[in-house]
C-alpha atoms as a PDB file:
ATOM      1  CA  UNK A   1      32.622  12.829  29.928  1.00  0.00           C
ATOM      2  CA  UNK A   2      31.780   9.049  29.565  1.00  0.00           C
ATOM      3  CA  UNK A   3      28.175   9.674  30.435  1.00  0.00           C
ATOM      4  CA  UNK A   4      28.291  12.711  27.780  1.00  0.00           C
ATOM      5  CA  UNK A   5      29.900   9.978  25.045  1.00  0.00           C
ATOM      6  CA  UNK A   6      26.968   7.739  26.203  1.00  0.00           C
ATOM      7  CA  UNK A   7      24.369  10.018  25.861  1.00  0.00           C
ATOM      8  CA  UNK A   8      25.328  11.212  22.048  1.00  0.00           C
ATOM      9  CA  UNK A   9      25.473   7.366  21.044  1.00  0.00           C
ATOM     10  CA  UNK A  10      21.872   6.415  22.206  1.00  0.00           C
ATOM     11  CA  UNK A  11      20.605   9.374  20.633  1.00  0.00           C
ATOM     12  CA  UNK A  12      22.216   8.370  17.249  1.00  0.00           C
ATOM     13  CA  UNK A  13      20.923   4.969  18.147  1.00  0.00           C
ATOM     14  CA  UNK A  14      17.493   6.267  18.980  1.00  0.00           C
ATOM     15  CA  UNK A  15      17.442   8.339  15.453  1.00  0.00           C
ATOM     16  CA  UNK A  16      18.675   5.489  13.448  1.00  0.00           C
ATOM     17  CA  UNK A  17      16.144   2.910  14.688  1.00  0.00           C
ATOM     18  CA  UNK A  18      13.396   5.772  13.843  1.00  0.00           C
ATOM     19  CA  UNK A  19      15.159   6.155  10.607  1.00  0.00           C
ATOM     20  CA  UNK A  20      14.929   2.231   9.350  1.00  0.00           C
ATOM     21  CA  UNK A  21      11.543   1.671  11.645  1.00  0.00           C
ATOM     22  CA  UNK A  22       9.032   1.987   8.757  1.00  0.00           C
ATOM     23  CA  UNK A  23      11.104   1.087   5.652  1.00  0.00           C
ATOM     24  CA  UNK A  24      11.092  -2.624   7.437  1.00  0.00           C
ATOM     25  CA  UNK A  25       7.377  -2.378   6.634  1.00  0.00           C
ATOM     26  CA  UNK A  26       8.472  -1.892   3.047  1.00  0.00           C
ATOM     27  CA  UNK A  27      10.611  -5.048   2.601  1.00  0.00           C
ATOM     28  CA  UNK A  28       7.706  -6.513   4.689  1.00  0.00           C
ATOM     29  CA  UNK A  29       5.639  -5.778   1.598  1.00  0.00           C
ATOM     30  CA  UNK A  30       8.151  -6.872  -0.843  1.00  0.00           C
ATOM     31  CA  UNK A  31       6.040 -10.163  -1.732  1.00  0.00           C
ATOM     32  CA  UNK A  32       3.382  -7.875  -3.520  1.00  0.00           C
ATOM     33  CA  UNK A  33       5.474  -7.639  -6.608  1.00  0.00           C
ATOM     34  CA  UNK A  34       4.398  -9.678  -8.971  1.00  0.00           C
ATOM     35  CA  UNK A  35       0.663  -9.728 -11.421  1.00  0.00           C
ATOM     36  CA  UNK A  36      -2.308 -10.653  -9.341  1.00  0.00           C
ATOM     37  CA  UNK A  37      -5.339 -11.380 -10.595  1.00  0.00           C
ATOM     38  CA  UNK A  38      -8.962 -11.436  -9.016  1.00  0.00           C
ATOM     39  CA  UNK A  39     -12.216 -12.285 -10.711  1.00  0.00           C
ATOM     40  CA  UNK A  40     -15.535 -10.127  -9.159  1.00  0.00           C
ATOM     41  CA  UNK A  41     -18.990 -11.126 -10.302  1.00  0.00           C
ATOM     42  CA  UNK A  42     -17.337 -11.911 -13.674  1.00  0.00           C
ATOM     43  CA  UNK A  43     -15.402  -9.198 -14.474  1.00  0.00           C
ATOM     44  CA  UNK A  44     -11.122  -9.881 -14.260  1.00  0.00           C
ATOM     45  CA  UNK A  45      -9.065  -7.547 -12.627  1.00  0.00           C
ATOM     46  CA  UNK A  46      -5.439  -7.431 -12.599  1.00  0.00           C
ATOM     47  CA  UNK A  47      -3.121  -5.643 -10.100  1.00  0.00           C
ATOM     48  CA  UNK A  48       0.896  -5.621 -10.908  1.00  0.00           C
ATOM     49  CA  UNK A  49       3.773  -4.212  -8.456  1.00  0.00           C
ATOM     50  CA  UNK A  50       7.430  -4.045  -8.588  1.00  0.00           C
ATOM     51  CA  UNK A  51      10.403  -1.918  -7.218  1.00  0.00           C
ATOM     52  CA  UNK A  52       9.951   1.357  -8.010  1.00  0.00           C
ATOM     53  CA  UNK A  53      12.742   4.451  -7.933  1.00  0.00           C
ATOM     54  CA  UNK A  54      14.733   4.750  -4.374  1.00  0.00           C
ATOM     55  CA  UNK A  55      12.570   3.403  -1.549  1.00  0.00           C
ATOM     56  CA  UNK A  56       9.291   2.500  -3.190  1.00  0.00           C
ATOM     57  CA  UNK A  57       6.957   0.129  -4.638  1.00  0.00           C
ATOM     58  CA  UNK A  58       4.749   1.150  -7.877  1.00  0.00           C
ATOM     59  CA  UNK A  59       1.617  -0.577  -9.130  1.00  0.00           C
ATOM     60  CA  UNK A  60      -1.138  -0.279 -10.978  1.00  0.00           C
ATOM     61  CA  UNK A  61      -4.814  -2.071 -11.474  1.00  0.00           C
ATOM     62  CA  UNK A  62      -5.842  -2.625 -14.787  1.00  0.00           C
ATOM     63  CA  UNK A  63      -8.214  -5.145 -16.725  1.00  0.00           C
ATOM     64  CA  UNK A  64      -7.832  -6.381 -20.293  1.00  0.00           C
ATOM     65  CA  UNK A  65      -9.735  -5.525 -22.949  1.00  0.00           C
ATOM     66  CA  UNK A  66      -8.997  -7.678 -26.021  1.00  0.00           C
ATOM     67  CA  UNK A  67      -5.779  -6.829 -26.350  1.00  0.00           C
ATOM     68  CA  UNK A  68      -5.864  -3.389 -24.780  1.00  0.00           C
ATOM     69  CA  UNK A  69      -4.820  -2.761 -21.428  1.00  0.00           C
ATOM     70  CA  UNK A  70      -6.604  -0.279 -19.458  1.00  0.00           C
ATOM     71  CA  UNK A  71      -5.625   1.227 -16.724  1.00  0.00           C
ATOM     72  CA  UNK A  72      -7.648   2.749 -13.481  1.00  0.00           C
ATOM     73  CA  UNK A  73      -5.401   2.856 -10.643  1.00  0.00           C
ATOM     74  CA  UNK A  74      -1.601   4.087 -10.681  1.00  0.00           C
ATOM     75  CA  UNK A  75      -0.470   3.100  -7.191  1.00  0.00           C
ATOM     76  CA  UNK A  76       3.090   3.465  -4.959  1.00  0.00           C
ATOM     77  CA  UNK A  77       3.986   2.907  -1.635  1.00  0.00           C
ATOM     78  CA  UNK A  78       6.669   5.269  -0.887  1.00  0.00           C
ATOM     79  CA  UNK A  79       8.803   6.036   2.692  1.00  0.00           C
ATOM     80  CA  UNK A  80       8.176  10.043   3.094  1.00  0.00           C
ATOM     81  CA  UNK A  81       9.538  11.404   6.239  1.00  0.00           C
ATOM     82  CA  UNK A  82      10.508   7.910   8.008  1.00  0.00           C
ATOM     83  CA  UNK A  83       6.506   7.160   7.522  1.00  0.00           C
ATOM     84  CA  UNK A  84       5.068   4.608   4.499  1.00  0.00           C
ATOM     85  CA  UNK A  85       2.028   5.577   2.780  1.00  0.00           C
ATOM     86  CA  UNK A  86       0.468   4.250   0.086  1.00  0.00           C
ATOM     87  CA  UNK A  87      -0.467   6.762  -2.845  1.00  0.00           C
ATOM     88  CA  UNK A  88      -3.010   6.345  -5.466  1.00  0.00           C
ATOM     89  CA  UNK A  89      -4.013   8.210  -8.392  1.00  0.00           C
ATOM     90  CA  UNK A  90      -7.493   6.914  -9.815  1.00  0.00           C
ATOM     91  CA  UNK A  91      -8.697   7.952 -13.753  1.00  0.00           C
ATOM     92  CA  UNK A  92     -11.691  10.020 -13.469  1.00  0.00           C
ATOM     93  CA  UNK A  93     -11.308  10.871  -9.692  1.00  0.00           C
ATOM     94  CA  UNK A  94      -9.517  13.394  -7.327  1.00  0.00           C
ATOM     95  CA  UNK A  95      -9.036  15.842 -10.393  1.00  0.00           C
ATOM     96  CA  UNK A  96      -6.550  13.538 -11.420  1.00  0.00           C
ATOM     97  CA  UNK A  97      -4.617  14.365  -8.369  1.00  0.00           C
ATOM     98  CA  UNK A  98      -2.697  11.651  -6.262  1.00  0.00           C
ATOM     99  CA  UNK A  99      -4.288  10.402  -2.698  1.00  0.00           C
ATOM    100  CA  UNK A 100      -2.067   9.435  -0.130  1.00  0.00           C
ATOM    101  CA  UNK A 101      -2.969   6.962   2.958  1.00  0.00           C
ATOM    102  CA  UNK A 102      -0.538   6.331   6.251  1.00  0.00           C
ATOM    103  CA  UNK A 103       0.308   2.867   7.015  1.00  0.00           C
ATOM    104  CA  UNK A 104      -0.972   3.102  10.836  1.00  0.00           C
ATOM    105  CA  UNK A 105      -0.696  -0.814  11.355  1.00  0.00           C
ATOM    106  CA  UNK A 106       1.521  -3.535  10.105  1.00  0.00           C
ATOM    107  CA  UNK A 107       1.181  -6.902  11.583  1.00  0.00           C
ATOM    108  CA  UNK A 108       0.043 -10.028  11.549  1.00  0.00           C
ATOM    109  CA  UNK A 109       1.106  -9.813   7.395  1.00  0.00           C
ATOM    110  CA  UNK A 110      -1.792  -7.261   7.486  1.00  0.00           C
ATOM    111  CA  UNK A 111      -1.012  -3.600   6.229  1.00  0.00           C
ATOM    112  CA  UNK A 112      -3.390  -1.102   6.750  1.00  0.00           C
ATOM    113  CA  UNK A 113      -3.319   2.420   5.332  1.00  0.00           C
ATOM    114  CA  UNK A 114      -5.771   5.591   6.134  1.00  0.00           C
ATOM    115  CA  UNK A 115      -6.632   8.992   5.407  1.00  0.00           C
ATOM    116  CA  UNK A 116      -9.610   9.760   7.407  1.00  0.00           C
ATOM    117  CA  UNK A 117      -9.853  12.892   5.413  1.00  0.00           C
ATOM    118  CA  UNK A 118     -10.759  10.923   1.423  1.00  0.00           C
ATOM    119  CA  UNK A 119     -14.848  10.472   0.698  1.00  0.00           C
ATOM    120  CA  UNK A 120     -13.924   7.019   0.384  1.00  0.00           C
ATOM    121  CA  UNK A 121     -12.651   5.044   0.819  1.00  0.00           C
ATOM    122  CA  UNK A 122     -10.855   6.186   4.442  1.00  0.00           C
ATOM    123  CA  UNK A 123      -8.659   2.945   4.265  1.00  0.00           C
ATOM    124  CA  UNK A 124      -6.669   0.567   2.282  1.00  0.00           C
ATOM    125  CA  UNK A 125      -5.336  -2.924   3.530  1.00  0.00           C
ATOM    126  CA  UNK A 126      -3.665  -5.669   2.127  1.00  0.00           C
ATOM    127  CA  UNK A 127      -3.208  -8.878   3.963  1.00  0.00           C
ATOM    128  CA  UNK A 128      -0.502 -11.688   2.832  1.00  0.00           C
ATOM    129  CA  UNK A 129      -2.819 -15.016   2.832  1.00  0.00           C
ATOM    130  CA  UNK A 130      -0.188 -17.218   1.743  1.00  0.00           C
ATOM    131  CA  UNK A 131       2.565 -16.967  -0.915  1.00  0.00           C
ATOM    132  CA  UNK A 132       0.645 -16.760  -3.707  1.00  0.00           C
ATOM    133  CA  UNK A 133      -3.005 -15.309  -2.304  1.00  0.00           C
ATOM    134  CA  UNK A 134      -3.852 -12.047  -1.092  1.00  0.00           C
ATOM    135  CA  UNK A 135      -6.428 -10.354   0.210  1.00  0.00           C
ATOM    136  CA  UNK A 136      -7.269  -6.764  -0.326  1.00  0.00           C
ATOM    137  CA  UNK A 137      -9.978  -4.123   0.518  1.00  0.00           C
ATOM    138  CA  UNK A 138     -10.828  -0.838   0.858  1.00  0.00           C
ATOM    139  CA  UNK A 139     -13.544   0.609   3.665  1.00  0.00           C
ATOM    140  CA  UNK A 140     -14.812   3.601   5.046  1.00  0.00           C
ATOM    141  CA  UNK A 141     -17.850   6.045   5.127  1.00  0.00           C
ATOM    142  CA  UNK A 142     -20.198   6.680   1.814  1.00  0.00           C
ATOM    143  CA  UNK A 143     -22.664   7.949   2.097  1.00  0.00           C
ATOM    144  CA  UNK A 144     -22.875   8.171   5.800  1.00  0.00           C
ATOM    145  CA  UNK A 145     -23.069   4.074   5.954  1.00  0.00           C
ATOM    146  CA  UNK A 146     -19.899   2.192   6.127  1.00  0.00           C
ATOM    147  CA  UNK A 147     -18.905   0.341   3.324  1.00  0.00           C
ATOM    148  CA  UNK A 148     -16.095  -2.117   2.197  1.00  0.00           C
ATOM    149  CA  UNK A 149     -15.288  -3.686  -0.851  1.00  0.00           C
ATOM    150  CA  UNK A 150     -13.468  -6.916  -0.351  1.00  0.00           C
ATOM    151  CA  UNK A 151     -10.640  -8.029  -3.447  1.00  0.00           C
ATOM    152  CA  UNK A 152      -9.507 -11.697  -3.065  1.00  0.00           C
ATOM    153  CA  UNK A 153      -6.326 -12.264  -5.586  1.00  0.00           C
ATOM    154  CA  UNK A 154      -4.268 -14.852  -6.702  1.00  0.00           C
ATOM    155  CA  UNK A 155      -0.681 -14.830  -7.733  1.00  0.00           C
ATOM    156  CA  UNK A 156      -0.094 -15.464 -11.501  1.00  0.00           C
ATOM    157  CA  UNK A 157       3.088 -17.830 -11.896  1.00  0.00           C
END
């Protein structure tokens, strides 16, 4: 009977370790909220997060234009099914439709998300530099070469 009572516990244990496994990976990412800002070969490209509804973070990339804001890339990192991933919806791409990577590494304050099955890119990654620097990228096949495209932010106070 004891080894019965024993047996039930770990197995609630076991299922709510799996349950709060990959949401740590969340709060892990909680210092991307906040405006970022990167400058490539002259052109100024903002990227803002910040809690989004339940268990998510929403964002979006965007540059200025005068005083117009426009928007390419609605982002989220959501928990669905116990498992992160990191969902984008680009203007002018996908048929409008969202894209949605698994976070299949999180260490080192490195993130990495995939979906071997996207033209490109097959993977997203953020990596937490310090505080207030961050260093993003994309990579992956096109056109049968790899390619990556390397985003190097800073936090705006």
């Amino acid at each position: 009977m004891i080894l019965k009572i024993v047996f039930i516990l770990l197995l609630h244990f076991v299922a709510i370790s799996a349950a709060f496994c990959q949401p740590e990976a969340l709060n892990q990412l909680a210092p991307l909220k906040g405006t970022w800002k990167t400058d490539i070969k002259g052109k100024i490209i903002y990227e803002t997060w910040r809690t989004g509804v339940g268990d998510e973070l929403s964002g979006m990339s965007y540059k200025l234009n005068g005083k117009d804001t426009i928007v390419f890339e609605q982002t989220r990192i959501v928990n669905q099914n116990r498992k992160l991933s990191y969902i984008a919806k680009v203007t002018n791409q996908n048929e409008g439709k969202e894209v949605a990577f698994k976070l299949v590494s999180s260490s080192n304050n490195t993130f990495v998300f995939e979906n071997p099955e996207h033209d490109f890119p097959q993977r997203v990654a953020y990596q937490f530099v310090s505080a207030d620097s961050l260093h993003a990228w994309i990579d992956g096949k096109y056109k049968g070469k790899m390619a990556r495209e390397d985003y190097y932010y800073q936090r705006l106070k």
